[in-house]
C-alpha atoms as a PDB file:
ATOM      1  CA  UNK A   1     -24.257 -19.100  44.699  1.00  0.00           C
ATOM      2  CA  UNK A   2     -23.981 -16.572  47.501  1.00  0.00           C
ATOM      3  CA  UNK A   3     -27.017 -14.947  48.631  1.00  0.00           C
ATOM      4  CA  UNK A   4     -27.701 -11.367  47.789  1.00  0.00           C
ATOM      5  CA  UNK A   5     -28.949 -10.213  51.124  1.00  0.00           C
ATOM      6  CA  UNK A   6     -24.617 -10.991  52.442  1.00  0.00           C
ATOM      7  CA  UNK A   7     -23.015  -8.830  50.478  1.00  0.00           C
ATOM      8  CA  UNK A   8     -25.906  -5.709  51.678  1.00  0.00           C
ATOM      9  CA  UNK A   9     -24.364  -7.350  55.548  1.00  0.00           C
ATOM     10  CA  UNK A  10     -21.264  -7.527  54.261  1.00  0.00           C
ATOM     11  CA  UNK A  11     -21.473  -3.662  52.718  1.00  0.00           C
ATOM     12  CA  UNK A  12     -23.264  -2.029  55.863  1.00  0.00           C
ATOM     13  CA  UNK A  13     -20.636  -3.895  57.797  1.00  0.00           C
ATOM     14  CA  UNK A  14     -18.232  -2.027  55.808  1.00  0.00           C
ATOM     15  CA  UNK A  15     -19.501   1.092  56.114  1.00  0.00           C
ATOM     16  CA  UNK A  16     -20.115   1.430  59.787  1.00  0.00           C
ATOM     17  CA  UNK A  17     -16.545   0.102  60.236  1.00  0.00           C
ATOM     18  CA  UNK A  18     -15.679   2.877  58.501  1.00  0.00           C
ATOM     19  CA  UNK A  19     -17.696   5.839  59.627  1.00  0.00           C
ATOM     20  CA  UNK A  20     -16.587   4.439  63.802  1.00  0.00           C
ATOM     21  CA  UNK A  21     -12.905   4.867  62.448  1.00  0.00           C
ATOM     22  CA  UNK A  22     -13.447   7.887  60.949  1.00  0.00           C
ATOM     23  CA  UNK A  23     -15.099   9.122  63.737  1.00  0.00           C
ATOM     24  CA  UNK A  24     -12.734   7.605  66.548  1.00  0.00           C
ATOM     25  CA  UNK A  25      -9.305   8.110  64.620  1.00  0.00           C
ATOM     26  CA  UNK A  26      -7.243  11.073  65.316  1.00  0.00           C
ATOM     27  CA  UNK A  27      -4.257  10.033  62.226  1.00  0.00           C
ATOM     28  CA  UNK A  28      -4.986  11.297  59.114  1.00  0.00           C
ATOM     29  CA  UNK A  29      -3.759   7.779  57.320  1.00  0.00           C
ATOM     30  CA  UNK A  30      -6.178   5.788  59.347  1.00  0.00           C
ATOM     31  CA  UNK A  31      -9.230   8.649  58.492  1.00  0.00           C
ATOM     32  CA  UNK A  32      -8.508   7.769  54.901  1.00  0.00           C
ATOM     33  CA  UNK A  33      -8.710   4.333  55.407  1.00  0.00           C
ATOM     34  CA  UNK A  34     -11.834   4.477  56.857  1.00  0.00           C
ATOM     35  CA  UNK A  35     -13.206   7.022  54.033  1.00  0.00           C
ATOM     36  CA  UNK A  36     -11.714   3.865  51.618  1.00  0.00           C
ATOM     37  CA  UNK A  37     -13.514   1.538  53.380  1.00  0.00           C
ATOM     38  CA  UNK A  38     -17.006   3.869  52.939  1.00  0.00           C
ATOM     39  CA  UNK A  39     -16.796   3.615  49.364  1.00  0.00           C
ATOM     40  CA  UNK A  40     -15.952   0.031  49.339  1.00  0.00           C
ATOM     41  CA  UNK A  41     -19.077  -0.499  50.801  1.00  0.00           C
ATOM     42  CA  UNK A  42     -20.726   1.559  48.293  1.00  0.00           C
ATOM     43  CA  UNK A  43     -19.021  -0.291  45.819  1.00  0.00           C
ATOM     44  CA  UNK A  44     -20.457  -3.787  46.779  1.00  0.00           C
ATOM     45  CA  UNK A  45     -23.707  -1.844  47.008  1.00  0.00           C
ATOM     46  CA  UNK A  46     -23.364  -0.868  43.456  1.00  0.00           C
ATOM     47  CA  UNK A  47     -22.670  -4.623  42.278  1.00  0.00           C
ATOM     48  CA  UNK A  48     -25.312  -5.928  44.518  1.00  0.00           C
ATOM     49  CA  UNK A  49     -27.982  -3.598  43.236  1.00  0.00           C
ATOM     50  CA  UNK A  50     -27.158  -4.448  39.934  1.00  0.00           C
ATOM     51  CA  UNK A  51     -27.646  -8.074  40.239  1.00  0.00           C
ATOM     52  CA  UNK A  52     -30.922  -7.885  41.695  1.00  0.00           C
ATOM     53  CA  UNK A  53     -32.733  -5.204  40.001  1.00  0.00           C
ATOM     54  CA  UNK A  54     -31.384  -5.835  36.102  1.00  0.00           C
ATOM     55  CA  UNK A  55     -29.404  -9.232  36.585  1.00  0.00           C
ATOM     56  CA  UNK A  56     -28.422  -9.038  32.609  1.00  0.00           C
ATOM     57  CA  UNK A  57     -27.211  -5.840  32.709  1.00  0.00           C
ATOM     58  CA  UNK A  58     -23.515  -3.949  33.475  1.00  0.00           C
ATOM     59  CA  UNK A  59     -24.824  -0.412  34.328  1.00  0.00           C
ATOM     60  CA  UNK A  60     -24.286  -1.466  38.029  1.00  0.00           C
ATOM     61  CA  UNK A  61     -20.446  -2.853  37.130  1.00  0.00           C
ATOM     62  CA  UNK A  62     -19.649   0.510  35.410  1.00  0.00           C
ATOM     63  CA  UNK A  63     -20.840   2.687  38.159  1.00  0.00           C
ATOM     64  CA  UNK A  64     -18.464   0.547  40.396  1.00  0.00           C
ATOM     65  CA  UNK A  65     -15.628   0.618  37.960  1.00  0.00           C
ATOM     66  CA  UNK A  66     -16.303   4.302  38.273  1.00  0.00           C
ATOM     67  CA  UNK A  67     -16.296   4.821  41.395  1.00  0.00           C
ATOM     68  CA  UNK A  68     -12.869   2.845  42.009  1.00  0.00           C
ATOM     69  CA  UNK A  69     -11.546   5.750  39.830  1.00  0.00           C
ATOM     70  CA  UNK A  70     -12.929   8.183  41.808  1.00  0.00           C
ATOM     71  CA  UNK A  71     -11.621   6.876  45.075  1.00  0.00           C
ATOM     72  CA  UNK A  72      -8.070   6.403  43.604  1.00  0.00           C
ATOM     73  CA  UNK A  73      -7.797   9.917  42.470  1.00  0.00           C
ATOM     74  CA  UNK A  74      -9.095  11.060  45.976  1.00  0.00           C
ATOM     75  CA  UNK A  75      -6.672   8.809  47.585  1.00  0.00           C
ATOM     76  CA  UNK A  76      -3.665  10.348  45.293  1.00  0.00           C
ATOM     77  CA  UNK A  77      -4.671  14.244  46.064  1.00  0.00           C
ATOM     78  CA  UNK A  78      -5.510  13.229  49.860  1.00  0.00           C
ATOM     79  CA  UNK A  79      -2.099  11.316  50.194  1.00  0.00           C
ATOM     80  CA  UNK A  80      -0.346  14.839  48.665  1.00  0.00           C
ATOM     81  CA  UNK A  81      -2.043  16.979  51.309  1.00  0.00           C
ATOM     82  CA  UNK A  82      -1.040  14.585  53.907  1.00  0.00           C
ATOM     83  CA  UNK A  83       2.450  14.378  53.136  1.00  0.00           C
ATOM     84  CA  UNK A  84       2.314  18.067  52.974  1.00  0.00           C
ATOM     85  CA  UNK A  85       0.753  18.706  56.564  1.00  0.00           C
ATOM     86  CA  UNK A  86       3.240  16.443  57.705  1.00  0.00           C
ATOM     87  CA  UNK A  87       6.436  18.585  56.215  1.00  0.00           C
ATOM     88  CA  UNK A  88       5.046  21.817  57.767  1.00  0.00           C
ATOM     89  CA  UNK A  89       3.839  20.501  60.937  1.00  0.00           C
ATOM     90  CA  UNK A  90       6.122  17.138  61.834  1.00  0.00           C
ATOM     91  CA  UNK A  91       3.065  15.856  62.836  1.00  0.00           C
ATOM     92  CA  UNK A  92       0.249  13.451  60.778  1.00  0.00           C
ATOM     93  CA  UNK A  93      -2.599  13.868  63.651  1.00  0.00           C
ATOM     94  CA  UNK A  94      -5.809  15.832  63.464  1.00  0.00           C
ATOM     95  CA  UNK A  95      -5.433  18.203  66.641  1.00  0.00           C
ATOM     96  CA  UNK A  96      -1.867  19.738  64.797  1.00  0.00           C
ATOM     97  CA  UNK A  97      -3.950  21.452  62.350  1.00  0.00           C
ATOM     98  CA  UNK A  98      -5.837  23.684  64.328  1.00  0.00           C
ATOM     99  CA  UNK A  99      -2.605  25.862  63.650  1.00  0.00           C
ATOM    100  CA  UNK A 100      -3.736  26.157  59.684  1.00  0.00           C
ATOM    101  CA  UNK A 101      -6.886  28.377  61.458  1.00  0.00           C
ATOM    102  CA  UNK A 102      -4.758  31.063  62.373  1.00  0.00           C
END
């Protein structure tokens, strides 16, 4: 059996991968990767928690399964708005919607 304390490495490894290509990415694609890969992490966390505080329990596997179905709706309305910045602007990078403030 794996032990608990590698999937919390395995989830803050996750995260900070995410939040450095979040912060470093200038493509809108890769910035939603990154926000993927954020609640991912979250997502282990949720599964790990749940086997070490109430090991007979689901509440922990529910609040995962919930979360995947939060983060595929967000994908599917951030994926619209993406295809839609690139119609009006050509363009799928960051620094081409500083035209949206005018």
């Amino acid at each position: 059996m794996v032990p608990i304390e590698c999937y919390f490495v395995l989830s803050a490894l996750l995260f900070f991968i995410g939040v450095f290509g979040f912060v470093t990415r200038r493509n809108l694609i890769a910035m939603l990767i990154s926000v993927e890969l954020i609640l991912n992490a979250v997502d282990i966390n949720f599964a790990a928690f749940n086997r070490l505080l109430y090991p007979g329990t689901m509440e922990g596997m529910f609040m995962t399964l919930f979360s995947i179905g939060v983060s595929a709706a967000e994908s599917a309305v951030a994926i619209a708005i993406i295809i839609n910045v690139y119609r009006n602007f050509h363009s799928d990078s960051v620094d081409s919607l500083t035209e949206l403030k005018h």
